[in-house]
N, C-alpha and C. Protein backbone atom coordinates (compact mmCIF):
# COMPACT_ATOMS: atom_id res chain seq x y z
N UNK A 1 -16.87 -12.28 8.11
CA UNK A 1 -16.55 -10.88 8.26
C UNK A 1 -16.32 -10.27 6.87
N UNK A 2 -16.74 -8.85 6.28
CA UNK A 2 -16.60 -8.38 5.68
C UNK A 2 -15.36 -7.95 5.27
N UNK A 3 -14.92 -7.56 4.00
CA UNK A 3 -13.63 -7.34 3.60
C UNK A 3 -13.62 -5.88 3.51
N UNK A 4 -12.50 -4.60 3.83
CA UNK A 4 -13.16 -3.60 4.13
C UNK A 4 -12.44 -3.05 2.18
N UNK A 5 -12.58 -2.15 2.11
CA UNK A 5 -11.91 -1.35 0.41
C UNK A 5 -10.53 -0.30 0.78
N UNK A 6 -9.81 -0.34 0.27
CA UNK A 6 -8.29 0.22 0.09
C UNK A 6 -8.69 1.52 0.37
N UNK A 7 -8.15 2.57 1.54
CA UNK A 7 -8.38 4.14 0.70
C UNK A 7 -7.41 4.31 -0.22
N UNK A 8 -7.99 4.93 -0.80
CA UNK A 8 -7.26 5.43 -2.22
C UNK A 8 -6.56 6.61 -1.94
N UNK A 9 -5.36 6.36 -2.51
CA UNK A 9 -4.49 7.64 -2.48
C UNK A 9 -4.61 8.39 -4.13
N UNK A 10 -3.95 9.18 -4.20
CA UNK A 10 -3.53 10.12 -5.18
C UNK A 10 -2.59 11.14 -4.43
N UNK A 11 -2.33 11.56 -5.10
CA UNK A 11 -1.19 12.93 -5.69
C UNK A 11 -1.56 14.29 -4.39
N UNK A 12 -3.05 14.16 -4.90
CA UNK A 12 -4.13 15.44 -3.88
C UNK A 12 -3.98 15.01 -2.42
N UNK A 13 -3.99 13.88 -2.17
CA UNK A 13 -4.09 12.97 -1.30
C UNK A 13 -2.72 12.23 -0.21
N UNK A 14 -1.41 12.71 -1.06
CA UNK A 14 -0.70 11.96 -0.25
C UNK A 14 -0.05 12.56 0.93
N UNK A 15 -0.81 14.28 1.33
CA UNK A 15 -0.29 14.77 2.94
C UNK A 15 -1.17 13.14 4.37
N UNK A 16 -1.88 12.83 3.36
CA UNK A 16 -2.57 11.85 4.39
C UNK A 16 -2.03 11.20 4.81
N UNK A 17 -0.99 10.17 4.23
CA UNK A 17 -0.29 9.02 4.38
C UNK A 17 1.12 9.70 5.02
N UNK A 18 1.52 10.69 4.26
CA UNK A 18 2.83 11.52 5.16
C UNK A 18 2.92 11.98 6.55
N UNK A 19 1.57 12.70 7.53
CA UNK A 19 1.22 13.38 8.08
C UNK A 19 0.52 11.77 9.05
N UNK A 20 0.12 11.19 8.78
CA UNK A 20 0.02 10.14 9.32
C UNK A 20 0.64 9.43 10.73
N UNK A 21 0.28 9.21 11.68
CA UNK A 21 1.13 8.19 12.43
C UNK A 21 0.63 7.00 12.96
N UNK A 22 1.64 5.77 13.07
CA UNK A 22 1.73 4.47 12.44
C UNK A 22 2.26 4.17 11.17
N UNK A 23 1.89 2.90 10.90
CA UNK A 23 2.20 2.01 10.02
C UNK A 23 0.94 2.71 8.49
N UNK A 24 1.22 2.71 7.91
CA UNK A 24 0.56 2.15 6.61
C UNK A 24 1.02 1.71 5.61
N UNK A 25 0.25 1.16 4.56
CA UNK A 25 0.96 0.06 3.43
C UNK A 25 -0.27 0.79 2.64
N UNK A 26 0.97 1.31 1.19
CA UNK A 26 0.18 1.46 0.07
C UNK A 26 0.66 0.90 -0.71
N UNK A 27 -0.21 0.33 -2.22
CA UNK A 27 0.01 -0.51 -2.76
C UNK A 27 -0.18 0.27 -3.56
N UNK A 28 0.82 0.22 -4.83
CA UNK A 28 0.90 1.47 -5.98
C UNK A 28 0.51 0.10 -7.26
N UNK A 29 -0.31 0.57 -7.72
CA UNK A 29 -1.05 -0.38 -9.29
C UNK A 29 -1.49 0.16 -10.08
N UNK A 30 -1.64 -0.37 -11.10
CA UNK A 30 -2.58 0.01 -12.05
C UNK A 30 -3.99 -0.71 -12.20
N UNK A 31 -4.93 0.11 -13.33
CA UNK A 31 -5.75 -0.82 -13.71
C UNK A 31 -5.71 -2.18 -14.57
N UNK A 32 -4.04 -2.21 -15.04
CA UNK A 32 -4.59 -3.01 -15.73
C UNK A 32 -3.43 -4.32 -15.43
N UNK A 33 -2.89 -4.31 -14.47
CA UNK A 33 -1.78 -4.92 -13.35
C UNK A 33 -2.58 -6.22 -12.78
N UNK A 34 -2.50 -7.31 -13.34
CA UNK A 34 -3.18 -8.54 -13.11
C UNK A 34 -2.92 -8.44 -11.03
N UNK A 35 -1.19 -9.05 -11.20
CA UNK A 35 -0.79 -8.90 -9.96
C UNK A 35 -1.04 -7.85 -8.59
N UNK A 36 -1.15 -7.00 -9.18
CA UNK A 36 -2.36 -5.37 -8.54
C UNK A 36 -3.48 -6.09 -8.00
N UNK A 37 -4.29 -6.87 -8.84
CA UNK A 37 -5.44 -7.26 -8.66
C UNK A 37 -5.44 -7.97 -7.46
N UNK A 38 -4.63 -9.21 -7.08
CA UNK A 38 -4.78 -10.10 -6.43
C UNK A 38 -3.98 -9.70 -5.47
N UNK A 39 -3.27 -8.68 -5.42
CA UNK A 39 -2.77 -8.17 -3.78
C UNK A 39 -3.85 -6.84 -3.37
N UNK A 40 -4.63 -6.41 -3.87
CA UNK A 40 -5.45 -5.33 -3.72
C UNK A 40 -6.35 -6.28 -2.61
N UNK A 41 -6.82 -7.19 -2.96
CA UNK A 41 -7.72 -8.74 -3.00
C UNK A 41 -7.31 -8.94 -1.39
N UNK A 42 -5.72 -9.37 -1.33
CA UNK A 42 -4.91 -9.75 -0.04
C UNK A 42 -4.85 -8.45 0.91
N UNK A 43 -4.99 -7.32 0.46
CA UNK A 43 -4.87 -6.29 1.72
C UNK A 43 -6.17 -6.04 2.04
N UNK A 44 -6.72 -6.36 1.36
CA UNK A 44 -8.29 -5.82 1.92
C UNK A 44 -9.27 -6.98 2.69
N UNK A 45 -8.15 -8.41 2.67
CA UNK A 45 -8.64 -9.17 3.63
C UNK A 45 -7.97 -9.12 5.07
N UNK A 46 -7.02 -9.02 5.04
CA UNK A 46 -5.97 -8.20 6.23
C UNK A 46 -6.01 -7.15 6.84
N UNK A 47 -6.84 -5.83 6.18
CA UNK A 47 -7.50 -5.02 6.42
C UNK A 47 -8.35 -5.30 8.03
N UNK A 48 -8.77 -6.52 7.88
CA UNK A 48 -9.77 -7.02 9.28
C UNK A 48 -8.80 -7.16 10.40
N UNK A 49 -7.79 -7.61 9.34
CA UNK A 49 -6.57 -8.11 11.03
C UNK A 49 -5.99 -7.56 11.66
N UNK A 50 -5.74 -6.07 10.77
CA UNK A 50 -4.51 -4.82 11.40
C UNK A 50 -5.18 -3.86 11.21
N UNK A 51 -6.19 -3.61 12.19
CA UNK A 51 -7.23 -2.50 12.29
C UNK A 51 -6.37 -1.13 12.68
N UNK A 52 -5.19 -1.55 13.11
CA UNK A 52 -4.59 -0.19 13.53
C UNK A 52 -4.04 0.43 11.92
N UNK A 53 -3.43 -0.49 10.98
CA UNK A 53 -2.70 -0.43 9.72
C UNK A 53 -3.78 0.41 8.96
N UNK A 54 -3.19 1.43 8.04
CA UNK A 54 -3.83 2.17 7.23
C UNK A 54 -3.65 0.92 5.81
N UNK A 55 -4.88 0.77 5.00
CA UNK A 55 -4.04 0.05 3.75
C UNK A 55 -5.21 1.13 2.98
N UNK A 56 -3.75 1.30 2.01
CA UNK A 56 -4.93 2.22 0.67
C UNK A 56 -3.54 1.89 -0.34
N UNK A 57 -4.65 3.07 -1.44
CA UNK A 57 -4.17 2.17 -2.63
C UNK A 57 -4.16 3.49 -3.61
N UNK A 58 -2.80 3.56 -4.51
CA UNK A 58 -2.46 4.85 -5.53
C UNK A 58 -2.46 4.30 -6.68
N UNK A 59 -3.30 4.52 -7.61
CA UNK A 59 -2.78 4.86 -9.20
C UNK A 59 -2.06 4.87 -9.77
N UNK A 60 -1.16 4.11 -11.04
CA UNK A 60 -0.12 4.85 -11.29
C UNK A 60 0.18 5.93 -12.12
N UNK A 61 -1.71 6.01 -12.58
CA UNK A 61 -1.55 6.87 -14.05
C UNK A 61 -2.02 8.43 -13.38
N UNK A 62 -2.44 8.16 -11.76
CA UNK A 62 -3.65 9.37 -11.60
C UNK A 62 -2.25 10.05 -10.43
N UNK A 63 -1.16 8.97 -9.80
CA UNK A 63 -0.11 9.48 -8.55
C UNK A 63 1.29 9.46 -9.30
N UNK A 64 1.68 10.27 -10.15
CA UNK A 64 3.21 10.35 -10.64
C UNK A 64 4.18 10.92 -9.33
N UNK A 65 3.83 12.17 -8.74
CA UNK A 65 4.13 12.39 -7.80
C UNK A 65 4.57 11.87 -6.48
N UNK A 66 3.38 10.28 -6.38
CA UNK A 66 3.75 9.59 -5.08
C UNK A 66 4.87 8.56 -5.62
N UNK A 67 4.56 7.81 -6.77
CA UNK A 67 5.73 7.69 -7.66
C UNK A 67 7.08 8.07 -7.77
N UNK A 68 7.01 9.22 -7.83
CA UNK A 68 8.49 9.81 -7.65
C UNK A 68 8.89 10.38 -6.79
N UNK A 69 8.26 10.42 -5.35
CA UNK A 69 8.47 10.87 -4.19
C UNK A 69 9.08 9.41 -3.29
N UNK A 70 8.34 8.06 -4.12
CA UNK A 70 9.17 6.70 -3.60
C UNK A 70 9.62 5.98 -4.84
N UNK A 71 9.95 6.95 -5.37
CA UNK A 71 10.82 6.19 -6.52
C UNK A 71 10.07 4.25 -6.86
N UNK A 72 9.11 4.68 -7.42
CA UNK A 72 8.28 3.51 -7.80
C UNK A 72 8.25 3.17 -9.30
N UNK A 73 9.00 2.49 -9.69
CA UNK A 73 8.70 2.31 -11.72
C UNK A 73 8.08 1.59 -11.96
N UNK A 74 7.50 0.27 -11.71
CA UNK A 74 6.85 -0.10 -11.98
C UNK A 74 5.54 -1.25 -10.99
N UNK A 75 4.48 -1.10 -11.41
CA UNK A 75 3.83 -1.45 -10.28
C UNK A 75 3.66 -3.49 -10.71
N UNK A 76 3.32 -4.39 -9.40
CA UNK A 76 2.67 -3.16 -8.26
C UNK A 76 4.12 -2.94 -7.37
N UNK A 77 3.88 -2.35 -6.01
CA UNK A 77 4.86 -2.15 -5.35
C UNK A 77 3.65 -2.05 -4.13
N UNK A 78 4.55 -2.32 -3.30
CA UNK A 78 3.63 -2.33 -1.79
C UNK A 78 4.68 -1.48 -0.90
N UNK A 79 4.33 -0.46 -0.35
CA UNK A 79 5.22 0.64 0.34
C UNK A 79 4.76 0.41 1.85
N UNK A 80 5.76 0.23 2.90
CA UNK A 80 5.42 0.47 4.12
C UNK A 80 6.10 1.84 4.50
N UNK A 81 4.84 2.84 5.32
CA UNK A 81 5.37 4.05 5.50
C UNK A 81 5.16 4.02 7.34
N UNK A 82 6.16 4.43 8.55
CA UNK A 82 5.50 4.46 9.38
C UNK A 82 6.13 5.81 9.36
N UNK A 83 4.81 6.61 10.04
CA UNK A 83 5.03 8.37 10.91
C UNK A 83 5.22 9.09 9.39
N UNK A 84 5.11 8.80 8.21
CA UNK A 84 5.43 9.43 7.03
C UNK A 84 6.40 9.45 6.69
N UNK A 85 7.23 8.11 7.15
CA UNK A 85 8.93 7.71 6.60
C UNK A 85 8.84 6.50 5.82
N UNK A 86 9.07 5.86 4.61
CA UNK A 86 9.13 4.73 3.83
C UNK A 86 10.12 4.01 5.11
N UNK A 87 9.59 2.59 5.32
CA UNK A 87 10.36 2.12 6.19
C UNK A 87 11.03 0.43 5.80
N UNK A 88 10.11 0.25 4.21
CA UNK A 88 10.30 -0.68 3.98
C UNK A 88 9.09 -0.78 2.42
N UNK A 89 10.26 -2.20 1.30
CA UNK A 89 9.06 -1.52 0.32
C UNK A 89 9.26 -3.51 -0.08
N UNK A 90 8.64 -3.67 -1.02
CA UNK A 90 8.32 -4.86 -1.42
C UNK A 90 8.03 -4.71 -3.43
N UNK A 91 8.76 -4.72 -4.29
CA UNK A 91 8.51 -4.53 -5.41
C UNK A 91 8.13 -5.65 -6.76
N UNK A 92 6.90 -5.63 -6.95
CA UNK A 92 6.45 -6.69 -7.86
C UNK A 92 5.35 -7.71 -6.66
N UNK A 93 5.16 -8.54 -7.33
CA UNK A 93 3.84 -9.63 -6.78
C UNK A 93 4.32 -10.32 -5.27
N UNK A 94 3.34 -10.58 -4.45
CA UNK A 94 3.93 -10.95 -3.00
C UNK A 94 2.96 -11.19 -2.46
N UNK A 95 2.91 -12.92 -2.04
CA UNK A 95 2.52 -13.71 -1.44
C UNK A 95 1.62 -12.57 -0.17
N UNK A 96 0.54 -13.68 0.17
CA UNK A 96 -0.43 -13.07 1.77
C UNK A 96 0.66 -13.60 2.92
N UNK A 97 1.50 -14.50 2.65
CA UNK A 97 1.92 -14.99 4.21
C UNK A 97 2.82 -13.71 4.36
N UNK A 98 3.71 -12.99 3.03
CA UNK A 98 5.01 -12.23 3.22
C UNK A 98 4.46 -11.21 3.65
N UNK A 99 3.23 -10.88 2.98
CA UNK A 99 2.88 -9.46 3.46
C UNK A 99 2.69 -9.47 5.35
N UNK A 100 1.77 -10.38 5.73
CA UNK A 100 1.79 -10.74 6.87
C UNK A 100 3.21 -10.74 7.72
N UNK A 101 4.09 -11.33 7.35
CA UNK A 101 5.59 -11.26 7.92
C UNK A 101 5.76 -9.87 8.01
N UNK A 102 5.78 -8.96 6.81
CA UNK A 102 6.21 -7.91 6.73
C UNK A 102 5.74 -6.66 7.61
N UNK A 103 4.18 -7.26 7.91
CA UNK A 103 3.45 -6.24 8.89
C UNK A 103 4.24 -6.75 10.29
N UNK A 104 3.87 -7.51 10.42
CA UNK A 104 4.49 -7.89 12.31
C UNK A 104 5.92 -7.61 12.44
N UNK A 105 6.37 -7.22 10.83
CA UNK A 105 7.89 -6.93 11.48
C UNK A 105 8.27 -5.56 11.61
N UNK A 106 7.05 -4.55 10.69
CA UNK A 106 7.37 -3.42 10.94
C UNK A 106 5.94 -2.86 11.66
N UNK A 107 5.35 -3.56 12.74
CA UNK A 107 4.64 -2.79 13.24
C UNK A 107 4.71 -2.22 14.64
C-alpha cells in the first residue's frame, strides 16, 4: 500500500484544522529537523491506518502564527487537535508505537 503525503498547513491555512471535526495531528518541523524527518516518514505510514485522522504538516519558518496560537518553540512537536481544540501535544522526537497509543487514546 502506498504511503499517502502530510497536508500541509500554514498560517493561510490553519481555519482548516480549527474548523475541522475529528481528530487531527499536525506535526510542526522544519526543514532542517533531522527528527521532523523521520516522524513526517511515521505519519504518513499511519496515514493508511486512520483514514478518518487528518495528518498534515506546518512549517516553522512559513506558520509563526500556528506556533503561537499552540505555543510551539521548538520543533518537532506533534499536536493533537480534535473539533479545533488542542487535546493533547507530544514535544520533541516520538517513537511509531507512541504515536499509535496516542491516536487510539484520543480518538
Amino acid at each position: 500500500m502506498q504511503s499517502h503525503t502530510l497536508k500541509k498547513i500554514d498560517d493561510d491555512k490553519i481555519n482548516e484544522l480549527l474548523t475541522r471535526s475529528g481528530l487531527s495531528l499536525l506535526l510542526i518541523t522544519s526543514s532542517w529537523d533531522g527528527h521532523g524527518i523521520i516522524m513526517r516518514t511515521l505519519l504518513e505510514g499511519l496515514s493508511n491506518r486512520y483514514g478518518k485522522v487528518l495528518f498534515a504538516v506546518a512549517d516553522v519558518e512559513d506558520s509563526p502564527r500556528i506556533c503561537k496560537i499552540f505555543n510551539v518553540t521548538n520543533p518537532p512537536g506533534l499536536l493533537f487537535v480534535r473539533d479545533g481544540e488542542l487535546i493533547d501535544r507530544v514535544q520533541g522526537a516520538v517513537g511509531g508505537s507512541s504515536i499509535v497509543e496516542l491516536i487510539e487514546q484520543n480518538s
